[in-house]
C-alpha atoms as a PDB file:
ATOM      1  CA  UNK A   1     -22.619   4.948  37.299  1.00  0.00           C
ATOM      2  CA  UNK A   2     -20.137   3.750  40.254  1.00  0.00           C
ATOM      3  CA  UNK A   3     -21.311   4.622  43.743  1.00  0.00           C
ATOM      4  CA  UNK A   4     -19.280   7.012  45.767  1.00  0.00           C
ATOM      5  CA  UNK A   5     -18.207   6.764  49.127  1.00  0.00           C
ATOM      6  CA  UNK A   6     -16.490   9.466  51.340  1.00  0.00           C
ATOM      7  CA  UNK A   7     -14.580   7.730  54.124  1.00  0.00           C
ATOM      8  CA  UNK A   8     -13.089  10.078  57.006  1.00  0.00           C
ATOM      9  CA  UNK A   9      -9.692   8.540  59.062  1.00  0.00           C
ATOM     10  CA  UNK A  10      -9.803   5.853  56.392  1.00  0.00           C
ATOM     11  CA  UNK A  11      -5.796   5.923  56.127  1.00  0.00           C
ATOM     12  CA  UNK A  12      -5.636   2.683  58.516  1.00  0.00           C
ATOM     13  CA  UNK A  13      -7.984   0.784  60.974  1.00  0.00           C
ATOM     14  CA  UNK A  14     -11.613   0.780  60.470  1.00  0.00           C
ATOM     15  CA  UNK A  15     -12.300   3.216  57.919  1.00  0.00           C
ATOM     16  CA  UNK A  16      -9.618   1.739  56.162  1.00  0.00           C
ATOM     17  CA  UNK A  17     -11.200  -1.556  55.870  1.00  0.00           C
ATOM     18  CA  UNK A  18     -14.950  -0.115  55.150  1.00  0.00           C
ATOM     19  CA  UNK A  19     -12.920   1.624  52.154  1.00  0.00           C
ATOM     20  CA  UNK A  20     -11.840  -1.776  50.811  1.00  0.00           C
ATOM     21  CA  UNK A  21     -14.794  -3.358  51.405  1.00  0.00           C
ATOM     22  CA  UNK A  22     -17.072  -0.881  49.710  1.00  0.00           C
ATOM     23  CA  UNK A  23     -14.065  -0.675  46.296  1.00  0.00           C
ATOM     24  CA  UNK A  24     -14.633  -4.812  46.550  1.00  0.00           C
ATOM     25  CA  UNK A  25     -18.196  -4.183  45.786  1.00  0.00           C
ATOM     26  CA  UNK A  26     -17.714  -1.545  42.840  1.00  0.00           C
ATOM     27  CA  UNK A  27     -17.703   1.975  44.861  1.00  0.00           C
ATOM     28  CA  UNK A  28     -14.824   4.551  44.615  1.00  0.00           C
ATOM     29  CA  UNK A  29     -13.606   6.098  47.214  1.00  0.00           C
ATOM     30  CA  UNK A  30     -12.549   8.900  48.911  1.00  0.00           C
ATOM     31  CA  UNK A  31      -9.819   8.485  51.463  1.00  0.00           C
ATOM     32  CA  UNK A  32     -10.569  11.825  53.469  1.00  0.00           C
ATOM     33  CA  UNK A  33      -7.759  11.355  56.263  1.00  0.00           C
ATOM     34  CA  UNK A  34      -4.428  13.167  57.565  1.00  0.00           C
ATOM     35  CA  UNK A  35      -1.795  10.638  57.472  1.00  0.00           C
ATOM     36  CA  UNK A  36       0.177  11.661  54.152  1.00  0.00           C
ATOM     37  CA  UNK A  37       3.672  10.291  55.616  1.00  0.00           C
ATOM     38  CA  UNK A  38       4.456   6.817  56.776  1.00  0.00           C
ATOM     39  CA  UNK A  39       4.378   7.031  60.986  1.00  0.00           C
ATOM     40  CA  UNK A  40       7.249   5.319  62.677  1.00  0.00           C
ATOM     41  CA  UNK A  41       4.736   3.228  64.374  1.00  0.00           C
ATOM     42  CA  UNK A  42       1.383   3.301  62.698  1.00  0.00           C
ATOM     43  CA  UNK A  43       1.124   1.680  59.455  1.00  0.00           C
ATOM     44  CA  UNK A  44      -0.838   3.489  56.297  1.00  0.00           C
ATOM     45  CA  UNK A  45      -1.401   6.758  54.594  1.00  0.00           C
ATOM     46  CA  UNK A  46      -4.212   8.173  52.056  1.00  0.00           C
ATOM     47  CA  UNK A  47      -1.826   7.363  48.882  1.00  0.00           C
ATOM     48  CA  UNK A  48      -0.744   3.793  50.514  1.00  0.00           C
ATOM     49  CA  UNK A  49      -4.947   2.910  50.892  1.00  0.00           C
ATOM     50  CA  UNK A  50      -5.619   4.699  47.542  1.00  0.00           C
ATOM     51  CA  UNK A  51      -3.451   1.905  45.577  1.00  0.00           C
ATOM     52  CA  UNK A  52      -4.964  -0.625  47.729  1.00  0.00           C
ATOM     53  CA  UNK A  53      -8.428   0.727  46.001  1.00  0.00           C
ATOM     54  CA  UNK A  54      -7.380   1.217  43.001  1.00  0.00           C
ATOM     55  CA  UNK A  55      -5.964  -2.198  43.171  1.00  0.00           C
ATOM     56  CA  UNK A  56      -9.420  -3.573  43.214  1.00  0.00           C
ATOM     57  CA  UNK A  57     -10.835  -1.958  39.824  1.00  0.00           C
ATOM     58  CA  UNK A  58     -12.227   1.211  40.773  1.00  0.00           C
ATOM     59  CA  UNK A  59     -11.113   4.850  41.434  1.00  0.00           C
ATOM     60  CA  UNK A  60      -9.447   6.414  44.383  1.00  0.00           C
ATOM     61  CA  UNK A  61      -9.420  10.045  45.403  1.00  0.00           C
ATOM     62  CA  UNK A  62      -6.656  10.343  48.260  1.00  0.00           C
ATOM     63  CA  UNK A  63      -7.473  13.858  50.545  1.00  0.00           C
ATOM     64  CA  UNK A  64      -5.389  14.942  53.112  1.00  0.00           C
ATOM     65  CA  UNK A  65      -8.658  16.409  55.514  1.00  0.00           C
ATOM     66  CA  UNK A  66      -7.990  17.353  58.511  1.00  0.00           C
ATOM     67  CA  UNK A  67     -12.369  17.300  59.965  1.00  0.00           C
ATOM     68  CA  UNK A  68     -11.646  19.924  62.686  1.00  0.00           C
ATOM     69  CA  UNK A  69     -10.719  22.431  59.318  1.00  0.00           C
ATOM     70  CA  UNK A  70     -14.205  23.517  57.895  1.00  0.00           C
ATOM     71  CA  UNK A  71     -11.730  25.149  55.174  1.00  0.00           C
ATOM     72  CA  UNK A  72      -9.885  22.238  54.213  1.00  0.00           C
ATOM     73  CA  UNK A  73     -13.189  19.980  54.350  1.00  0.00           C
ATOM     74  CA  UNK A  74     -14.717  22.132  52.085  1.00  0.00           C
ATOM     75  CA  UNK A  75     -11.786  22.928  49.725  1.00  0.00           C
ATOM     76  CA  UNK A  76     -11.737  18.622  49.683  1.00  0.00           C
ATOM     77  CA  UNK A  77     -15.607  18.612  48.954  1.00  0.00           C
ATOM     78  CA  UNK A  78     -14.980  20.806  45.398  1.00  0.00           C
ATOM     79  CA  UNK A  79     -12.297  18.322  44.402  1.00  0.00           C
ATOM     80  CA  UNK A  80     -14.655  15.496  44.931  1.00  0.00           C
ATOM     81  CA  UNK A  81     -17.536  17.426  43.395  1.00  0.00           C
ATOM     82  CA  UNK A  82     -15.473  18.241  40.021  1.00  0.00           C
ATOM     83  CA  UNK A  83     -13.943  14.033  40.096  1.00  0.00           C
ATOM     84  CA  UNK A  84     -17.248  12.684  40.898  1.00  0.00           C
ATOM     85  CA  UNK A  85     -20.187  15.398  40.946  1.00  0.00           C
ATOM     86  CA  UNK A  86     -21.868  13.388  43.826  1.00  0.00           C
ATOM     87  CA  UNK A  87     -21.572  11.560  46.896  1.00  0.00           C
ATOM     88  CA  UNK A  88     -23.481   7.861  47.397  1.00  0.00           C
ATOM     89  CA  UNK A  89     -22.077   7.246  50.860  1.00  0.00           C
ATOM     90  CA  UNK A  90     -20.647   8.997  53.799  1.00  0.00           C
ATOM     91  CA  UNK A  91     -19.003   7.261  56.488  1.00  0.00           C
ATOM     92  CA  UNK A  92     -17.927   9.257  59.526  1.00  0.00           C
ATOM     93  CA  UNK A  93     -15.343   7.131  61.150  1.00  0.00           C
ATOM     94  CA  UNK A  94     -12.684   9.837  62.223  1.00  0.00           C
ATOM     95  CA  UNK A  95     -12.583   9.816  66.023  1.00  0.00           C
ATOM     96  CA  UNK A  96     -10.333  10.855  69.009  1.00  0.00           C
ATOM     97  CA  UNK A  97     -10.357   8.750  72.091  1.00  0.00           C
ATOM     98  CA  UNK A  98      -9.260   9.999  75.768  1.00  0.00           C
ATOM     99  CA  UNK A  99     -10.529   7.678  79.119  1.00  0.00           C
ATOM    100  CA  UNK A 100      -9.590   9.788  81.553  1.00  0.00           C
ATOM    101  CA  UNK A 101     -11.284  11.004  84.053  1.00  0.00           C
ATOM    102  CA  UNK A 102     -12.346  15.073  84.586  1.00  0.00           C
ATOM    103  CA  UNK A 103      -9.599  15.780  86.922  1.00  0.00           C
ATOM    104  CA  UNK A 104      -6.990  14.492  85.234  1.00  0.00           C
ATOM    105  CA  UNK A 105      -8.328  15.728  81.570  1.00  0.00           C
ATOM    106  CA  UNK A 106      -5.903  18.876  79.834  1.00  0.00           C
ATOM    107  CA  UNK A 107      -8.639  21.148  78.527  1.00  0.00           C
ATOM    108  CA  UNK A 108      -6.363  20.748  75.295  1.00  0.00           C
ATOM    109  CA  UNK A 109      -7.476  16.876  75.176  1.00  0.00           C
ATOM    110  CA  UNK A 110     -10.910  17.980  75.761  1.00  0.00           C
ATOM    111  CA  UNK A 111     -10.858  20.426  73.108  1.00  0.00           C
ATOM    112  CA  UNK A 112      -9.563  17.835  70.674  1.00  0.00           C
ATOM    113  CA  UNK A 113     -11.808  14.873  71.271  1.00  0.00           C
ATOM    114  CA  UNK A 114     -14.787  16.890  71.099  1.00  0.00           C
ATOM    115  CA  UNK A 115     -13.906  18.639  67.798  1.00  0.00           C
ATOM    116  CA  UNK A 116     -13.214  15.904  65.929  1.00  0.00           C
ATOM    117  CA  UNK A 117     -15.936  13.101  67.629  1.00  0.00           C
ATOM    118  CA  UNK A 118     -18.987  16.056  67.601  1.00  0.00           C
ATOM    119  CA  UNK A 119     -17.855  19.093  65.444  1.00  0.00           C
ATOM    120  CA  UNK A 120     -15.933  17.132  63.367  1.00  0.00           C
ATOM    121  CA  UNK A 121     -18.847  14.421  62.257  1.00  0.00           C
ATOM    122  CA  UNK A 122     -21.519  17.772  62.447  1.00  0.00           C
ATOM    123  CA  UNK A 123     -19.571  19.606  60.043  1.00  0.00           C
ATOM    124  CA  UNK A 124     -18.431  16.913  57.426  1.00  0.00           C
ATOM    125  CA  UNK A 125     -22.453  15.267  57.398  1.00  0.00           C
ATOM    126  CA  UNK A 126     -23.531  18.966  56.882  1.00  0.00           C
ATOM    127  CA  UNK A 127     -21.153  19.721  54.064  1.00  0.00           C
ATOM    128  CA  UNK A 128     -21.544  16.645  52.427  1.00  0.00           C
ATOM    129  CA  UNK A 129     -25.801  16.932  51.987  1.00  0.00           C
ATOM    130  CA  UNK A 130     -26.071  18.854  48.673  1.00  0.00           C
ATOM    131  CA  UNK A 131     -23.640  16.096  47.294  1.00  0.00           C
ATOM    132  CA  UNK A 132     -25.768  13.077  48.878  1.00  0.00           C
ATOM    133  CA  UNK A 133     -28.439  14.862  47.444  1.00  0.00           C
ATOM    134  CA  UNK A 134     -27.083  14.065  44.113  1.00  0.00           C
ATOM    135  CA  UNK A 135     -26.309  10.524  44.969  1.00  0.00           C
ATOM    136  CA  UNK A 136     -28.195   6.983  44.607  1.00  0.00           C
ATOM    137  CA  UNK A 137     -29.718   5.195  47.737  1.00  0.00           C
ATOM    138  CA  UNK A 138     -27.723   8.168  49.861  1.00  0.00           C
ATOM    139  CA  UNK A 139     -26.496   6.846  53.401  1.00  0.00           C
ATOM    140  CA  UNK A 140     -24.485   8.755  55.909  1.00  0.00           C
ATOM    141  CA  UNK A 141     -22.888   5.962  58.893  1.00  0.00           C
ATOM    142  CA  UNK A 142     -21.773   7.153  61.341  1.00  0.00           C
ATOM    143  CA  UNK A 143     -19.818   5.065  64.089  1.00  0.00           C
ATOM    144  CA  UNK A 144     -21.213   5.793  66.991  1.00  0.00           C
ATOM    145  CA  UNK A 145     -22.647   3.874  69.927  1.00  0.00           C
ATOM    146  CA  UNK A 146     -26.597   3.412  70.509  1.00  0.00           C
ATOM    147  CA  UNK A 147     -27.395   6.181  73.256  1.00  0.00           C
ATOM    148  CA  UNK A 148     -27.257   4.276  76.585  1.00  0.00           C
ATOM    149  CA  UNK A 149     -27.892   6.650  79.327  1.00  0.00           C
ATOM    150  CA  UNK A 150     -26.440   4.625  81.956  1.00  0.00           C
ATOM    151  CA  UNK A 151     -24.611   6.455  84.342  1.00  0.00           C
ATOM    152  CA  UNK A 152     -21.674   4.503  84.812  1.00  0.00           C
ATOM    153  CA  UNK A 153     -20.488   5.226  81.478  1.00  0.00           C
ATOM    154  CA  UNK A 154     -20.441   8.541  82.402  1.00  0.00           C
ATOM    155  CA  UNK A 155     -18.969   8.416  85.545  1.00  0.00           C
ATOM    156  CA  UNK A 156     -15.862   6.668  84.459  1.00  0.00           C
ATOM    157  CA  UNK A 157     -14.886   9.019  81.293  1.00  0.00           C
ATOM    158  CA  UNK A 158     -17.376  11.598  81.187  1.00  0.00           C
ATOM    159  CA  UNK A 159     -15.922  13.760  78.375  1.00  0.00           C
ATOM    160  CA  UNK A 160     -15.108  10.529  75.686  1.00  0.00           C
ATOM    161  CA  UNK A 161     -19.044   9.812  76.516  1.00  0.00           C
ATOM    162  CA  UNK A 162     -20.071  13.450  75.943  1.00  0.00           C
ATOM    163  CA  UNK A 163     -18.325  13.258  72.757  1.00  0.00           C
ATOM    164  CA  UNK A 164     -19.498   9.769  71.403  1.00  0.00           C
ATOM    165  CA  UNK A 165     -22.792  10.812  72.128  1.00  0.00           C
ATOM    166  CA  UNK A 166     -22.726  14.077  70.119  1.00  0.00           C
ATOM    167  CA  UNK A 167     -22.015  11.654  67.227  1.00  0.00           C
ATOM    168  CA  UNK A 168     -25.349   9.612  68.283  1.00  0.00           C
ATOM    169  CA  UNK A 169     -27.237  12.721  68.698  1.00  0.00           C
ATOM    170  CA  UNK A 170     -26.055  13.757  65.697  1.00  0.00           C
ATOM    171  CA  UNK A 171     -27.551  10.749  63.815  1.00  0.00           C
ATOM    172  CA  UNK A 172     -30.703  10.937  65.445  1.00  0.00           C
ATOM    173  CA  UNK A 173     -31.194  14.500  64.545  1.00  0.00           C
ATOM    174  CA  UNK A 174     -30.002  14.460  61.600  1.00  0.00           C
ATOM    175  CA  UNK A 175     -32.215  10.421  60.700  1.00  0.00           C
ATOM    176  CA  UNK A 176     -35.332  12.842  60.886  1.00  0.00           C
ATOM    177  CA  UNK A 177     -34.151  16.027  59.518  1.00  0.00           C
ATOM    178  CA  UNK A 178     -32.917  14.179  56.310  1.00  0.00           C
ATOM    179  CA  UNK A 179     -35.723  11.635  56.020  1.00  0.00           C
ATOM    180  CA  UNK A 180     -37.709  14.216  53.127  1.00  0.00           C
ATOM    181  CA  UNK A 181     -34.671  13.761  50.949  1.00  0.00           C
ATOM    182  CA  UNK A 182     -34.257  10.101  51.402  1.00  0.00           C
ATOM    183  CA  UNK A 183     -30.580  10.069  52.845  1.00  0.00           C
ATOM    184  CA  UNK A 184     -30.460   7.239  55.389  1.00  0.00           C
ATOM    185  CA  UNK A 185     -28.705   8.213  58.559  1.00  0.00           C
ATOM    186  CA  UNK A 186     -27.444   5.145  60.961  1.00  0.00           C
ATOM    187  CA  UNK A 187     -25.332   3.936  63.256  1.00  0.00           C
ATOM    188  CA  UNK A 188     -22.543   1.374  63.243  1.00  0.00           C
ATOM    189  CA  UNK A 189     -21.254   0.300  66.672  1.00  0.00           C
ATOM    190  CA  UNK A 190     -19.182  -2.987  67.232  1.00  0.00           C
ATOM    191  CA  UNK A 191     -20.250  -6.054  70.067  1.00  0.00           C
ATOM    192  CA  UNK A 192     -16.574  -6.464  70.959  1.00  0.00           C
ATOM    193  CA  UNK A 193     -13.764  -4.374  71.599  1.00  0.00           C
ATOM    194  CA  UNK A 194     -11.802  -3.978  67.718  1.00  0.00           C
ATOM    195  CA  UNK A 195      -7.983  -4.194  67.211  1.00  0.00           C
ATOM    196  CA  UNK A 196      -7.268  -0.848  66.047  1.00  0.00           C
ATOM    197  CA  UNK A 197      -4.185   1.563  66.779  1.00  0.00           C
ATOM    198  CA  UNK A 198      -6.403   3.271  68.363  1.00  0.00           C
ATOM    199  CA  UNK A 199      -7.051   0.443  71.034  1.00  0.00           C
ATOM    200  CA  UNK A 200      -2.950  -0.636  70.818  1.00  0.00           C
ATOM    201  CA  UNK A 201      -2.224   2.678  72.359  1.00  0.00           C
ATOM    202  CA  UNK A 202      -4.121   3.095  75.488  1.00  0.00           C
ATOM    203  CA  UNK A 203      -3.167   1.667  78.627  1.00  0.00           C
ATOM    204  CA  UNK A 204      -3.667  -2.059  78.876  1.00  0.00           C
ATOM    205  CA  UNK A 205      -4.230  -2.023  74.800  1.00  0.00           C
ATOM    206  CA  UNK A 206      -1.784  -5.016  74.016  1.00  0.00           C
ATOM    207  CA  UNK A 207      -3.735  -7.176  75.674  1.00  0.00           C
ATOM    208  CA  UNK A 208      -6.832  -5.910  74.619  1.00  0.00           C
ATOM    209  CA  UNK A 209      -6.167  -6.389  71.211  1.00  0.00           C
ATOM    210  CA  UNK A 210      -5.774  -9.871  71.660  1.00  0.00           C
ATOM    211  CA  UNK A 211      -9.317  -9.955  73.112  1.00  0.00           C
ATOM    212  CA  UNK A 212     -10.684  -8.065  69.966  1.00  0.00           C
ATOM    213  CA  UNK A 213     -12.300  -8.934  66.673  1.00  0.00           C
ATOM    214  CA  UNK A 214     -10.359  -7.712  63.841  1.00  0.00           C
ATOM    215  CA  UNK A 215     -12.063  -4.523  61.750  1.00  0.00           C
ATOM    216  CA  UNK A 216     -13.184  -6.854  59.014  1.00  0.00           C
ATOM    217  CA  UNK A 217     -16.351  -7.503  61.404  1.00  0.00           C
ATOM    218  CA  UNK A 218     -17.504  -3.542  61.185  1.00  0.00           C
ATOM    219  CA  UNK A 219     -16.932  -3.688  57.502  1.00  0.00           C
ATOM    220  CA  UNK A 220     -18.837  -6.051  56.668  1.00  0.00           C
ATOM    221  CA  UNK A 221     -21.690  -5.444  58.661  1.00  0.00           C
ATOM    222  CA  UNK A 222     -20.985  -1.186  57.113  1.00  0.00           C
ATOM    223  CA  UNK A 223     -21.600  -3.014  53.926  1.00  0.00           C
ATOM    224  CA  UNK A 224     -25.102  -4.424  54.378  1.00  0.00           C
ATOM    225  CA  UNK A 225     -26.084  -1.117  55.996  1.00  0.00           C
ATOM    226  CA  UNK A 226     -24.925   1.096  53.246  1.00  0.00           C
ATOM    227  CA  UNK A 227     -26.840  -1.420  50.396  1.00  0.00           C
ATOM    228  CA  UNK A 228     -30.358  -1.336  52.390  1.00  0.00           C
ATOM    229  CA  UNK A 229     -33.254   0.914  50.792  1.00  0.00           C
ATOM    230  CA  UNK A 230     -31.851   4.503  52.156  1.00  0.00           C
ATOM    231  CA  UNK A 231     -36.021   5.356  52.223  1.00  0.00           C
ATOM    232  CA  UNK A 232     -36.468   3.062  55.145  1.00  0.00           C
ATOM    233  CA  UNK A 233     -33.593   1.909  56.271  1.00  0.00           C
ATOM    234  CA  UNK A 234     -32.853   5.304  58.816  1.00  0.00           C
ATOM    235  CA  UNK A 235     -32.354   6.118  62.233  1.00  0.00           C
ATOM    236  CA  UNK A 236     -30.719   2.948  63.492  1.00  0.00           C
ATOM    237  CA  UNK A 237     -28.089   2.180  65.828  1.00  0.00           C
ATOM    238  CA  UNK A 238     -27.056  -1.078  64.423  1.00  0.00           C
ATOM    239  CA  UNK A 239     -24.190  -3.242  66.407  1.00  0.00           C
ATOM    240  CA  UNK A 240     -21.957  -5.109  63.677  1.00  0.00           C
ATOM    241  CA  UNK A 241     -22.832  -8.906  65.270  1.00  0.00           C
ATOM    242  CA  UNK A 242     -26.667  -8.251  65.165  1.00  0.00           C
ATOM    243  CA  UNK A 243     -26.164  -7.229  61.667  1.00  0.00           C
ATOM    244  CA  UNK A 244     -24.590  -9.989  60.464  1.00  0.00           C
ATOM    245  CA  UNK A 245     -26.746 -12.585  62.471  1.00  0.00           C
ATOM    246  CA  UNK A 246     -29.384 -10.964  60.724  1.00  0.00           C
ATOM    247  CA  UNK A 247     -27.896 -11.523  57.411  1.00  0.00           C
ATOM    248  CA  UNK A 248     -27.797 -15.240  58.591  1.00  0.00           C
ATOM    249  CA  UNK A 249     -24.033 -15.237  60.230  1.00  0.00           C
ATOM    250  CA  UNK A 250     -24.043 -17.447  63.178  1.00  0.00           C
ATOM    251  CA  UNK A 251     -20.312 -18.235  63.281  1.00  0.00           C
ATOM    252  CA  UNK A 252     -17.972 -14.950  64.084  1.00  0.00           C
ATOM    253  CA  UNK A 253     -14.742 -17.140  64.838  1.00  0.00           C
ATOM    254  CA  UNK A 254     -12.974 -16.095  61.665  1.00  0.00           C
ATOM    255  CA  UNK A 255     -12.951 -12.807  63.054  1.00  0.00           C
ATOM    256  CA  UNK A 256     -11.250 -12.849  66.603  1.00  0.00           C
ATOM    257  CA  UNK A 257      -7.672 -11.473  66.293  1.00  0.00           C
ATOM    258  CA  UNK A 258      -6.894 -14.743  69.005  1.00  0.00           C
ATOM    259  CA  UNK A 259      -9.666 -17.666  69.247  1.00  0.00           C
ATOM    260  CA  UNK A 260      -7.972 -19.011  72.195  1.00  0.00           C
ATOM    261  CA  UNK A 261      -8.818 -15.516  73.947  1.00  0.00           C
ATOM    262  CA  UNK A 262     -12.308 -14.519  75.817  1.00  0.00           C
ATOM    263  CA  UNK A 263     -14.082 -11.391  73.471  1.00  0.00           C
ATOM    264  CA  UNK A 264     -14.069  -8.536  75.560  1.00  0.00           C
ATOM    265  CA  UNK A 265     -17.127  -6.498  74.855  1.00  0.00           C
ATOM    266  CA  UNK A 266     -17.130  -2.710  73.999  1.00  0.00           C
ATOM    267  CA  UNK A 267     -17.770   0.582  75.126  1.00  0.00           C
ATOM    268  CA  UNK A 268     -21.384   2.328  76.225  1.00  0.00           C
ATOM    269  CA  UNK A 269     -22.560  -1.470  76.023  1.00  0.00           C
ATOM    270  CA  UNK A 270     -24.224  -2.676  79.545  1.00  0.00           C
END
């Protein structure tokens, strides 16, 4: 029987690419996001990536999921119960980011990044068990950076760390708390800065993205995660180039957005 694999924000950008990735290698997928419309500037919805996937041979189940909703999560989770009646893989990818500093952070934006990054990836992993339960080598990756206590990080955006970190706590709690049912619980994290909307759109991003690596790098090193022994393989914070130099990768050129251009490493990474 196919593998399942329930994607959050996988309408564009990373998660989009982990979806194709994973439907390349013979999983459906779920494409738990809230784009449903085509964005003036942001390219992608659920039903746009759910032809992609179905494109490739295997099933697509497009849900408009809104993670800070524990109603609409769970009204998406019975869909994908009576489709598939389990869940292989669950990749927490939907995230909010916000680098300013405390002073000049709305409480609003606060609010926001916190219950999509922490509540958000809590709520969705916690749902989604009884369905892992049910699945084959179970893994739940989250993308999140190693803990890295640092206080610089800190100091410069204090509530996008506190956030990010919730995520990492939340794999390391939840690594040990799931280890008698065998679902692995990791980490994904990238080396260099990854040319997303998400980076496009903050000051400065243009030119970031032309010091990034595009989001195939994170897929494919999601994809030799998500096929290691889910008994063992638990409690990591993997970062996507050590991944792949494990797998025997050595040359990475193939995936900078501009070769001519100095990588320009990433977040909560000294």
């Amino acid at each position: 029987m196919s593998k399942v694999a329930y994607i959050t924000g996988s309408s564009r950008g990373i998660g989009r690419a982990i979806a194709l990735k994973l439907a390349e290698q013979g999983c459906n997928i779920v494409i738990a996001a809230k784009t449903t419309e085509p964005h003036p500037k942001l390219s992608g919805t659920i039903y746009s990536v759910a032809e992609e996937v179905e494109a490739l041979g295997v099933k697509a189940l497009p849900l408009k999921t809104d993670i800070r909703s524990e109603e609409n999560v769970l009204e998406g989770l019975q869909k994908v119960e009576k489709t598939f009646g389990k869940i292989d893989i669950l990749v927490n990818n939907a995230s909010a980011i916000n680098l300013s500093s405390t002073e000049n952070l709305p409480m609003k934006r606060y609010d926001l990044i916190h219950d999509i990054n922490v509540r958000g990836t809590f709520m969705v992993s916690k749902h989604c068990i009884p369905l892992l339960r049910k699945g084959t080598n179970p893994h739940i990756l989250t993308l999140s950076p190693p803990l890295n206590l640092n206080p610089m990080w800190f100091g410069n955006f204090l509530a996008y760390t506190m956030s990010k970190y919730g995520m990492s706590m939340t794999v390391l709690g939840l690594a040990e708390e799931l280890k008698k049912d065998g679902i692995a619980v990791n980490a994904l994290w990238p080396q260099t800065t990854i040319a997303t909307a998400a980076v496009q759109f903050i000051p400065g991003g243009e030119e970031m993205m032309q010091s990034s690596r595009t989001t195939a790098i994170m897929a494919d090193a999601a994809a030799l995660i998500l096929n290691k022994d889910s008994t063992t393989c638990t409690g990591n914070f993997f970062i996507d180039e050590t991944v792949l130099r494990e797998d025997g990768i050595s040359d990475f050129s193939a995936y900078a957005v501009n070769s001519e251009k100095a990588l320009m490493k990433d977040l909560f990474l000294d």
